[in-house]
N, C-alpha and C. Protein backbone atom coordinates (compact mmCIF):
# COMPACT_ATOMS: atom_id res chain seq x y z
N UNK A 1 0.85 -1.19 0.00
CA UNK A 1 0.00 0.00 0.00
C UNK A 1 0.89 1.24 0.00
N UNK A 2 1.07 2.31 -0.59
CA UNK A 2 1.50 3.83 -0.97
C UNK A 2 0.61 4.21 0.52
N UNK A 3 1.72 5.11 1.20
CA UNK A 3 1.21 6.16 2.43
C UNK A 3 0.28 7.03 1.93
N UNK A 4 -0.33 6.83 2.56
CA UNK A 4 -1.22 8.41 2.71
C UNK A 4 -2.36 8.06 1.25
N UNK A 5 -2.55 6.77 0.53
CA UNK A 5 -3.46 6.38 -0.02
C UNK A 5 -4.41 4.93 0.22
N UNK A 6 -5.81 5.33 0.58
CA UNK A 6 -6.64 4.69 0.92
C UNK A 6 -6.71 3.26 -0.02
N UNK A 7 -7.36 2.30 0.53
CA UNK A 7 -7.16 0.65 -0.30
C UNK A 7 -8.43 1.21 -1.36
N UNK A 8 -9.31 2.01 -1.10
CA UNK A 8 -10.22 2.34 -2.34
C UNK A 8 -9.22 2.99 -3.49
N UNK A 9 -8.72 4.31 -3.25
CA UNK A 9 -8.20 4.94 -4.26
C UNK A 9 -6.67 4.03 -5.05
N UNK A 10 -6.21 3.61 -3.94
CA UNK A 10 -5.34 2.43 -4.21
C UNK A 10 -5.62 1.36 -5.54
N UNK A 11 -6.70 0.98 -5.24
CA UNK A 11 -7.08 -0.03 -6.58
C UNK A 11 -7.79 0.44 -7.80
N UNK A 12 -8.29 1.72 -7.78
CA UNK A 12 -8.78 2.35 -8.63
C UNK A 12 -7.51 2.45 -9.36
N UNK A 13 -6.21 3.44 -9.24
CA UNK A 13 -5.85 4.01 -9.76
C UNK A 13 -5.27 2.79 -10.06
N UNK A 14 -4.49 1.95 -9.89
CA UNK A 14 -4.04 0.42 -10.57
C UNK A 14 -4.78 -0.06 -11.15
N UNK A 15 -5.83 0.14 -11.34
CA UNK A 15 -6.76 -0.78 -12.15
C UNK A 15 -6.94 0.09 -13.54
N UNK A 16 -6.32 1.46 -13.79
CA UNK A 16 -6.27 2.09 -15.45
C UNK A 16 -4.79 2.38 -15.10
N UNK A 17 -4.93 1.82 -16.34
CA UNK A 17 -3.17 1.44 -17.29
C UNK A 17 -2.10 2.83 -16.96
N UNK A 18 -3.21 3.90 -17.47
CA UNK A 18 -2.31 5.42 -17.96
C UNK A 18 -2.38 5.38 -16.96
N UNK A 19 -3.12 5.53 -15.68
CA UNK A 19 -2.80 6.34 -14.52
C UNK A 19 -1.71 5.27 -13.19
N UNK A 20 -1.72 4.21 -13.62
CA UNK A 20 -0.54 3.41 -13.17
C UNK A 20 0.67 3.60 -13.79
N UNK A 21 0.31 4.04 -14.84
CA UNK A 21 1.90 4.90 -15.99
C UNK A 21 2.47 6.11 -14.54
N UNK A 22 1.43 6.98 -15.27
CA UNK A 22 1.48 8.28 -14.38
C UNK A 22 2.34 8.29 -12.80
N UNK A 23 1.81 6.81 -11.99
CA UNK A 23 1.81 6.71 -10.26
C UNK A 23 3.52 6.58 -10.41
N UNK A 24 3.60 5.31 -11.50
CA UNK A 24 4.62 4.64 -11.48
C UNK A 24 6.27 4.99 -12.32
N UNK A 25 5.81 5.78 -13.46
CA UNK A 25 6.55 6.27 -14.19
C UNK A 25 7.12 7.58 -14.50
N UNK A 26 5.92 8.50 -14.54
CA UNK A 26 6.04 9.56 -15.14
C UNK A 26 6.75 10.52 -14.29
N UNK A 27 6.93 10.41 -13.22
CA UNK A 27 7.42 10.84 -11.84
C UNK A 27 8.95 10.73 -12.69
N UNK A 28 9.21 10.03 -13.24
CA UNK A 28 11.11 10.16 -13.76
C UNK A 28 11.14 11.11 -14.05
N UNK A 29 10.28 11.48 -14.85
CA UNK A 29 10.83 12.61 -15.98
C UNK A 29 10.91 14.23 -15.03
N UNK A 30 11.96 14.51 -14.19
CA UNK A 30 11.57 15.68 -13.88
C UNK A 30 12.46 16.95 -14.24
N UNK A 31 12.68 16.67 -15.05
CA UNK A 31 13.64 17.85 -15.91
C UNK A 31 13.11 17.86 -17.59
N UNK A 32 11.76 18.58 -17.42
CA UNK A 32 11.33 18.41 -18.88
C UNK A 32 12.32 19.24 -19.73
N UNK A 33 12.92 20.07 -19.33
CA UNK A 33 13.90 21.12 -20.22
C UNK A 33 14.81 20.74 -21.02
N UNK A 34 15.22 19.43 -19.94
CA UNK A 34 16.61 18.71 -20.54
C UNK A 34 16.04 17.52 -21.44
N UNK A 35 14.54 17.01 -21.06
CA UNK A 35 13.61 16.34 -22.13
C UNK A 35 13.79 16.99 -23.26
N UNK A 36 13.27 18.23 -23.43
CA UNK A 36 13.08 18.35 -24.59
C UNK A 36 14.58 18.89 -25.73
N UNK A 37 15.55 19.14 -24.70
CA UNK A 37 16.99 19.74 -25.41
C UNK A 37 17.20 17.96 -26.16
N UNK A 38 17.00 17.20 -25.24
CA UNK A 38 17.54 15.68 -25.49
C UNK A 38 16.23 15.46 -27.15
N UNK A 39 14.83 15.78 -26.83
CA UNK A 39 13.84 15.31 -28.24
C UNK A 39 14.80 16.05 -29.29
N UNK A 40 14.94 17.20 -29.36
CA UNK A 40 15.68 18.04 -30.24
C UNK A 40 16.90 17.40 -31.03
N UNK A 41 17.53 17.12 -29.76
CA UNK A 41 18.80 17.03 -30.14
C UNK A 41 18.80 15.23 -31.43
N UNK A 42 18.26 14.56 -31.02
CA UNK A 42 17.35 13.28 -31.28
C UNK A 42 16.90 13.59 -32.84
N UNK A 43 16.07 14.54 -33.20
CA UNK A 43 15.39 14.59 -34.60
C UNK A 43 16.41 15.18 -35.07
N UNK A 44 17.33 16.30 -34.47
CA UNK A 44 18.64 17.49 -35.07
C UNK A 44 19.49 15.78 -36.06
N UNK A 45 19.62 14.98 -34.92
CA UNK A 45 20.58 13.69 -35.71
C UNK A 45 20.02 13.18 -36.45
N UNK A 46 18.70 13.07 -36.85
CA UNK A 46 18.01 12.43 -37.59
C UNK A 46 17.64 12.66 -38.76
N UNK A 47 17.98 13.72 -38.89
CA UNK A 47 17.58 14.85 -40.02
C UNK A 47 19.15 15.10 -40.67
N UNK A 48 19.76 14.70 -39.89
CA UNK A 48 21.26 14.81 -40.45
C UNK A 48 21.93 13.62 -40.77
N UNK A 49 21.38 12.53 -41.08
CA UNK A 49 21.42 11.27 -41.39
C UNK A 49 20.76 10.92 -42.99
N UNK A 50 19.79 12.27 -43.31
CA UNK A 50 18.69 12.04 -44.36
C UNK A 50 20.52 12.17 -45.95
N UNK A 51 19.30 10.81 -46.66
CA UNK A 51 20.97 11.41 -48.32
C UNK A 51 19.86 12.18 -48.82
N UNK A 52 20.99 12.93 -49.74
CA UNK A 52 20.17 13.92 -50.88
C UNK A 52 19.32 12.97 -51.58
N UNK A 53 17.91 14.01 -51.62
CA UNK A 53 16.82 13.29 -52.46
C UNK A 53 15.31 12.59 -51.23
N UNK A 54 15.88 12.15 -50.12
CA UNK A 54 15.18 11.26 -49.48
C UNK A 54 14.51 12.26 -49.10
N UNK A 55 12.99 11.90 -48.70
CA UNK A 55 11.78 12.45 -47.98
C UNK A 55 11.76 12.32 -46.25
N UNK A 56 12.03 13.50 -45.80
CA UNK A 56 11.51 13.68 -43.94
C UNK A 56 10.11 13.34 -44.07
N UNK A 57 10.00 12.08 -43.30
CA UNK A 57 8.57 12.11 -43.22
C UNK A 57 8.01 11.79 -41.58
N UNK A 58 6.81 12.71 -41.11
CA UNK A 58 6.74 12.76 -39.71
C UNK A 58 6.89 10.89 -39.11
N UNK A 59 6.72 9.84 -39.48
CA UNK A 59 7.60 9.05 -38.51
C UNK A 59 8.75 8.82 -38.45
N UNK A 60 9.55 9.18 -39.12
CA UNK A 60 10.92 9.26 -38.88
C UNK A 60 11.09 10.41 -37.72
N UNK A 61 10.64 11.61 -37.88
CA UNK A 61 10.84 12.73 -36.55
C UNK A 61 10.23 12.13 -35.14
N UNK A 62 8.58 11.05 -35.41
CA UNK A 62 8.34 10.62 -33.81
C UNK A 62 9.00 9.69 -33.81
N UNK A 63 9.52 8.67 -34.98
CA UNK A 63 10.54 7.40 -33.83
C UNK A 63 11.96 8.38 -33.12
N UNK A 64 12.24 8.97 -34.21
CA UNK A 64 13.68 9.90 -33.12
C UNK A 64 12.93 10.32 -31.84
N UNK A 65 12.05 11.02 -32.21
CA UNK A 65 11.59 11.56 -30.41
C UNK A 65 11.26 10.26 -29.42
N UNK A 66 10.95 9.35 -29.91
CA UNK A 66 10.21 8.34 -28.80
C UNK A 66 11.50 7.43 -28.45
N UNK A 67 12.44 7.45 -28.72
CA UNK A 67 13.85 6.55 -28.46
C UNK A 67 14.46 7.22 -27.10
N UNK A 68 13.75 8.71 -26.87
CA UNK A 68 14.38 9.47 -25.81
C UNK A 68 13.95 9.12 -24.66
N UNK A 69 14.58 9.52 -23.52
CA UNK A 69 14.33 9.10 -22.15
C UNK A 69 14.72 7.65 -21.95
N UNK A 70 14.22 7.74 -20.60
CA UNK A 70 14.12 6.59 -19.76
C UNK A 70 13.68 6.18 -18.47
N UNK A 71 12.23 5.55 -18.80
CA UNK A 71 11.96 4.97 -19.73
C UNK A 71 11.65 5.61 -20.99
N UNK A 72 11.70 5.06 -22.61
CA UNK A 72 11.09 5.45 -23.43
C UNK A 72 10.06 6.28 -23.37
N UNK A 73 9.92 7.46 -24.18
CA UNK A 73 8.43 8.54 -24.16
C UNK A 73 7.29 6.87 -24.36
N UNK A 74 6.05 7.38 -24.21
CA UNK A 74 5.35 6.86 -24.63
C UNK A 74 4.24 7.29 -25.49
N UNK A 75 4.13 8.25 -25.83
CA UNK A 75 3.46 9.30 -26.96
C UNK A 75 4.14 10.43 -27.75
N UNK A 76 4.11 10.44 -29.06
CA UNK A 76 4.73 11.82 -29.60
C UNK A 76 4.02 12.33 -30.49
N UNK A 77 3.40 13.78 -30.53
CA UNK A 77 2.37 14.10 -31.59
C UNK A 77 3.34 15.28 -32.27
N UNK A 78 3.80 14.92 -33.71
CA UNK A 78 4.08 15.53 -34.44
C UNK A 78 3.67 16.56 -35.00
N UNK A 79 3.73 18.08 -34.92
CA UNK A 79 2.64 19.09 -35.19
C UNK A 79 2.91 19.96 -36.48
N UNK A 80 4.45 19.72 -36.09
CA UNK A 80 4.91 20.72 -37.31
C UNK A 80 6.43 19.60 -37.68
N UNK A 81 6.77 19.18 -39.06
CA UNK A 81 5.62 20.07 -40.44
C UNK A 81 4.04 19.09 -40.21
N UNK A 82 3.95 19.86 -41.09
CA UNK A 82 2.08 18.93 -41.30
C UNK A 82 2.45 18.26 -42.06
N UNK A 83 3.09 17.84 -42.61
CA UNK A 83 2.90 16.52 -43.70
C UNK A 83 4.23 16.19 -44.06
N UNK A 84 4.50 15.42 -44.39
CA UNK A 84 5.95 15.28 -45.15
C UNK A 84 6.51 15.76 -45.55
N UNK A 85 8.06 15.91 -45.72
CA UNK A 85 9.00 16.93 -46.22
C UNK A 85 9.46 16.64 -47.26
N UNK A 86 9.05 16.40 -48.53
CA UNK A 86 9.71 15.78 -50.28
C UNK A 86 10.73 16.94 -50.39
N UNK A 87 11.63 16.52 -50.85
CA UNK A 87 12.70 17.53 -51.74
C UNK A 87 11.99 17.87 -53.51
N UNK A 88 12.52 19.24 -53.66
CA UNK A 88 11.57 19.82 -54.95
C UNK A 88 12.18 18.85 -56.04
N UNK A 89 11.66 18.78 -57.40
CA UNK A 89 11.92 18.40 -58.61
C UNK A 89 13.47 19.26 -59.49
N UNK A 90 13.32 20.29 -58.69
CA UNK A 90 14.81 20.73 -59.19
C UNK A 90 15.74 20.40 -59.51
């Protein structure tokens, strides 16, 4: 049993997945700053890996972001770009 939590709220919150994430996990992450210098730094290499010609396309930017941390992120919503990055016909 966790101090200072009742055997009701106790089994509730173990009994959904995310919020046993949340009790159990999410508590690592407490330097989101250095989270996100580390997501950055993660797609910065990833994007610098691309050969001339090849297409950025947003899962290549969320698997780089989701390889970060530890444990692993467990969600990444890609916002920008909106769609894939093709190189022009030029």
């Amino acid at each position: 049993m966790i101090p200072g939590m009742d055997e009701d709220i106790a089994s509730r919150v173990y009994a959904d997945p995310l919020a046993r994430w949340f009790v159990t996990e999410a508590y690592k992450i407490a330097d989101t700053a250095a989270l996100a210098q580390n997501v950055k730094a993660a797609i910065v290499a990833r994007v610098s890996k691309l050969v001339h010609g090849e297409t950025l396309t947003r899962d290549m930017i969320k698997s780089a972001a989701m390889q970060v941390g530890e444990p692993a992120l467990q969600l990444c919503n890609v916002i920008t770009p909106a769609t894939d990055v093709a190189p022009s016909a030029n």
